[in-house]
Protein backbone atom coordinates (compact mmCIF):
# COMPACT_ATOMS: atom_id res chain seq x y z
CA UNK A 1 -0.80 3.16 -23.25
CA UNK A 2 -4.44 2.20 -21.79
CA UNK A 3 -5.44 -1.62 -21.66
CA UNK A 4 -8.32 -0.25 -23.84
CA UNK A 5 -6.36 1.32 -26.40
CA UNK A 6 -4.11 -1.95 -26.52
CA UNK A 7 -7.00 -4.12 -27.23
CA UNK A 8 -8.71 -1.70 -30.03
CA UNK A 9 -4.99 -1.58 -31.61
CA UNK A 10 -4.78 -5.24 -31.29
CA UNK A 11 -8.25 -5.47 -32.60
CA UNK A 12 -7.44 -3.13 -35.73
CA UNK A 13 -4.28 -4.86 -36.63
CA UNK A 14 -6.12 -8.76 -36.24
CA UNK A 15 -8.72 -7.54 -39.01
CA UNK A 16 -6.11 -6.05 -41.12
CA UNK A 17 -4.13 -9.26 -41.22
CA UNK A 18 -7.63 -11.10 -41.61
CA UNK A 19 -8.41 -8.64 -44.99
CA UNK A 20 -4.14 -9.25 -46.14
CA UNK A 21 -4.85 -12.71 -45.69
CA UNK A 22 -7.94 -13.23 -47.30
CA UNK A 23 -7.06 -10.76 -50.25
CA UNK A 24 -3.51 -13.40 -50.09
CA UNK A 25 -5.91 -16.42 -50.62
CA UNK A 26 -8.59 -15.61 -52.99
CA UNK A 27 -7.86 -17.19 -55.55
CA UNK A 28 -7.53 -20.43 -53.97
CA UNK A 29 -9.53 -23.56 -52.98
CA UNK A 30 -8.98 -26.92 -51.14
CA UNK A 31 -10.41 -29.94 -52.59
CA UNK A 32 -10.89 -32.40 -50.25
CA UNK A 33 -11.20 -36.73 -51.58
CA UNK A 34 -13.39 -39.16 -48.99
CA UNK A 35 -13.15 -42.42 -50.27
CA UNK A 36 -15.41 -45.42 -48.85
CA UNK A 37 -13.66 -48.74 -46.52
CA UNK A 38 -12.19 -50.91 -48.82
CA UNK A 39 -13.60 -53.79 -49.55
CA UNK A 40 -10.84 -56.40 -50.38
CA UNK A 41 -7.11 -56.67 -48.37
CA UNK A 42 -4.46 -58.72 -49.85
CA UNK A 43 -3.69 -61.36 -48.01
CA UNK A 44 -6.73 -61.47 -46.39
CA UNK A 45 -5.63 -64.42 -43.89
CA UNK A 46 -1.68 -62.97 -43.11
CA UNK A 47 0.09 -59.89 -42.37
CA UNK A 48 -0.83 -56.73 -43.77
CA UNK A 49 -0.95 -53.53 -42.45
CA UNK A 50 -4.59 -52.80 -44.20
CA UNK A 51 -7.90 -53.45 -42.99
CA UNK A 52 -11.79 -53.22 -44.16
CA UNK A 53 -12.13 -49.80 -42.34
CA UNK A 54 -9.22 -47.97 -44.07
CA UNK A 55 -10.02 -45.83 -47.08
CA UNK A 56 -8.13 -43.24 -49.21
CA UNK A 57 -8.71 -39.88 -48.14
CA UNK A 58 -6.80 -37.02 -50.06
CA UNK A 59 -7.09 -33.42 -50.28
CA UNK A 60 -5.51 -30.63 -53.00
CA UNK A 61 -4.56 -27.02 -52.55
CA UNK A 62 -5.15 -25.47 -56.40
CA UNK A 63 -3.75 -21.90 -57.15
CA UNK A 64 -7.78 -21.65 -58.65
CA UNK A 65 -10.81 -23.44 -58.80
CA UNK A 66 -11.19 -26.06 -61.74
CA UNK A 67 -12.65 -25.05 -64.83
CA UNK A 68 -15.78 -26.12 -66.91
CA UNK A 69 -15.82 -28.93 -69.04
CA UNK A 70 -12.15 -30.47 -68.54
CA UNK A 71 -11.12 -33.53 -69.87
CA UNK A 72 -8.54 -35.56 -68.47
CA UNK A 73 -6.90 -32.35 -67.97
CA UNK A 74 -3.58 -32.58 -65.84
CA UNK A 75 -3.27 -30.26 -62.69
CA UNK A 76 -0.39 -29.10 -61.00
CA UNK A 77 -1.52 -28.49 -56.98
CA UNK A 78 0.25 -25.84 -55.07
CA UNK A 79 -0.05 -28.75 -52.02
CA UNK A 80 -1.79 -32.60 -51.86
CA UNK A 81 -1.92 -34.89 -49.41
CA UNK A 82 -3.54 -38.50 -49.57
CA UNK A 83 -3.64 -41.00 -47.22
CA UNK A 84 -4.63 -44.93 -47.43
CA UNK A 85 -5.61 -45.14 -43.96
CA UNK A 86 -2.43 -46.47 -43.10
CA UNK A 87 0.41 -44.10 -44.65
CA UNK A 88 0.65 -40.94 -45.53
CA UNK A 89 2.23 -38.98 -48.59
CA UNK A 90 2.41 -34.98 -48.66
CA UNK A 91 3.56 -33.01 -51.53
CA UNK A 92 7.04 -32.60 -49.41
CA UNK A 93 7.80 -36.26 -48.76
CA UNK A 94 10.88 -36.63 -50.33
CA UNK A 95 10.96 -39.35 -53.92
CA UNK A 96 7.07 -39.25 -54.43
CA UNK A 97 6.25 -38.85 -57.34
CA UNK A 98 2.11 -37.30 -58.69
CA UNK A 99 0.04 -37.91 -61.46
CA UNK A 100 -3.55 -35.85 -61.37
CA UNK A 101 -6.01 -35.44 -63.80
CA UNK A 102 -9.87 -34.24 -63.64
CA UNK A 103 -13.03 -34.17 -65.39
CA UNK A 104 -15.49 -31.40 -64.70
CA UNK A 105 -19.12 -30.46 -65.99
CA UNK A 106 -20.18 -27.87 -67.52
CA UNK A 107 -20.22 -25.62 -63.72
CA UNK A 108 -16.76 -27.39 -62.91
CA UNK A 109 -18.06 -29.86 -60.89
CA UNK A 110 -15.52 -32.77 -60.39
CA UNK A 111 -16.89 -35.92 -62.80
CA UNK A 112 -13.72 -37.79 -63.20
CA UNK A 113 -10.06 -38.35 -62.01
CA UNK A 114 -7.04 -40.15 -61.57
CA UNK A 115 -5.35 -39.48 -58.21
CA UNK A 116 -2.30 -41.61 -58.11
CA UNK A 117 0.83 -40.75 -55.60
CA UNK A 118 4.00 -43.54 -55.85
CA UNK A 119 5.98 -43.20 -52.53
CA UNK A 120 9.71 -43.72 -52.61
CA UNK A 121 11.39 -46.41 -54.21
CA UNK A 122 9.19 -45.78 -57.25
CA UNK A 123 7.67 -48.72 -58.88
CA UNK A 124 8.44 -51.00 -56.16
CA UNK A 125 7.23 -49.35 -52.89
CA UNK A 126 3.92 -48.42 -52.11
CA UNK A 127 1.37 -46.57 -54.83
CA UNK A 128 -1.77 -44.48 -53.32
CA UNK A 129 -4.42 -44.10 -55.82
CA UNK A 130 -7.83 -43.14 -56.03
CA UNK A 131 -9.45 -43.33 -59.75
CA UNK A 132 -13.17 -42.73 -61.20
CA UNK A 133 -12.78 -41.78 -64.98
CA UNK A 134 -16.26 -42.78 -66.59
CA UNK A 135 -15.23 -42.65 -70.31
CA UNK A 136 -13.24 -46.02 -68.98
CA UNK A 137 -15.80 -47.42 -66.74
CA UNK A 138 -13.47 -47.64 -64.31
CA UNK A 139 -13.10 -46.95 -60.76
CA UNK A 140 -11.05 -47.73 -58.11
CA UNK A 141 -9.51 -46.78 -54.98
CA UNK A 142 -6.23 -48.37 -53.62
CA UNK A 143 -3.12 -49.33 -51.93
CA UNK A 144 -0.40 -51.46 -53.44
CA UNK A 145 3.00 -52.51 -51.97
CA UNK A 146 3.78 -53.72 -56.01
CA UNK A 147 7.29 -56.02 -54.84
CA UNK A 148 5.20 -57.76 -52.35
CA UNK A 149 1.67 -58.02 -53.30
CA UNK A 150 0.23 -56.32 -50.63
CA UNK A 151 -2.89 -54.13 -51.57
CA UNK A 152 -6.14 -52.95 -50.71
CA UNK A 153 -8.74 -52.01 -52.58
CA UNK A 154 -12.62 -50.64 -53.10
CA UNK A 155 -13.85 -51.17 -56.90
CA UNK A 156 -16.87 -49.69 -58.83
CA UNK A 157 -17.47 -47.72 -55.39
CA UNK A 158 -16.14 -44.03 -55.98
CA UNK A 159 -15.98 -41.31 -53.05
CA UNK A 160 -16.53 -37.75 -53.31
CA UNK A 161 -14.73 -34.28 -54.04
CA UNK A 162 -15.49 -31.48 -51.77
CA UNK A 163 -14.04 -27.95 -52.70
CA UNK A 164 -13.85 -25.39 -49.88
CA UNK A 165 -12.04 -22.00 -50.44
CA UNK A 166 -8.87 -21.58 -48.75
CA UNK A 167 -9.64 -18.70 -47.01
CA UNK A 168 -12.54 -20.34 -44.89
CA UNK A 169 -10.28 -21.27 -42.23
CA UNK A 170 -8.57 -18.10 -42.34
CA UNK A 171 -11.99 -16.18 -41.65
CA UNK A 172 -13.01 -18.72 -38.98
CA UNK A 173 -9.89 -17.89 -37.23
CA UNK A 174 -10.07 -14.37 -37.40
CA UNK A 175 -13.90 -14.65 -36.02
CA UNK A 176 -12.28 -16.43 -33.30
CA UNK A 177 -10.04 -14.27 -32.78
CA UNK A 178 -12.61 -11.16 -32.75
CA UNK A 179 -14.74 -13.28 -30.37
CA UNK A 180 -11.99 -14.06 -27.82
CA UNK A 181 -11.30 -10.51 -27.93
CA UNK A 182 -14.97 -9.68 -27.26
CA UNK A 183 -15.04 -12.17 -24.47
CA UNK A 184 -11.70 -10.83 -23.04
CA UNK A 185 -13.30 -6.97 -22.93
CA UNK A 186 -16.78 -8.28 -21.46
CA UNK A 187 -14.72 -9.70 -18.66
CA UNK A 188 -12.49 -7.17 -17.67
CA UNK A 189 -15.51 -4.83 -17.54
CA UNK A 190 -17.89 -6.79 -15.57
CA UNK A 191 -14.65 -6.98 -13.26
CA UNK A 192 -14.20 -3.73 -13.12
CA UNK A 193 -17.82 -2.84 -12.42
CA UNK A 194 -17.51 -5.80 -9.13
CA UNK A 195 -14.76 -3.52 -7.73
């Protein structure tokens, strides 16, 4: 087989997996949580492993995009992750356990939620949460080690939501992939035309 036709196979079967993937991935999106620094650690003269420039960040694979007008409506992610700056719970650490609700407006734009991940050893080890649910005037984003104490915290001071489909990165890659490819020929020809 010619170098060329190995490349235009290669090239054929890259955008077929690109179309199987994205096709695979419609239906679902990524929501992504920036929180801002928190504001208060716990103690704030001792040791603990927070400081003012940690926040929670999380982010949410969903089968489908949230609907309209939800309220308090409890979702079950395909993945999550959420992070207090410090530590780090995924939906396949082992004894955490998830509890996620959302608002959304009438074009199912995230209003409210309750983001709140216990690690393992339940109520006494550490609890990641991130909160904004209007109808309660309350918001809050946080870590708490609840047997000793220990917490961090940003109050009244919500982040923001982000949704990006889930096939975006899949179509960057394959652009990438298309590019290199492009590069790869350009080269080989331009060598070929030196000798």
């Amino acid at each position: 087989m010619k170098h060329r036709d190995k490349f235009s196979l290669l090239a054929v079967l890259l955008f077929a997996e690109c179309l199987w993937g994205v096709q695979f991935a419609a239906a679902s999106v990524v929501y992504t949580y920036t929180g801002n620094d928190f504001a208060y650690v716990s103690p704030p003269f001792g040791p603990s492993p927070f400081s003012l420039t940690d926040s929670v960040t999380a982010s949410i694979t969903l089968s489908s995009p949230l609907g309209d007008n939800l309220f308090e409506s409890p979702v079950t992610p395909i993945s999550f992750t959420i992070s207090d700056g410090v530590d780090r719970f995924t939906s396949s650490t082992p004894g955490v356990s998830l509890f996620l609700i959302f608002d959304t407006g009438p074009t199912g734009t995230i209003t409210g939620w309750d983001f709140t991940v216990t690690g393992p050893g339940g109520p006494d080890g550490l609890m990641i949460e991130t909160i904004d649910l209007p109808e309660l005037d309350y918001s809050n984003d946080g870590a708490f080690f609840t047997a000793t104490d220990v917490f961090a915290n940003v109050s009244g001071d919500p982040g923001s939501w982000t949704p990006l489909p889930a096939t975006l990165p899949l179509f960057a890659t394959g652009l990438g992939a298309l590019g290199l490819l492009g590069w790869s020929r350009k080269r080989k020809n331009t060598a070929a035309i030196a000798a």
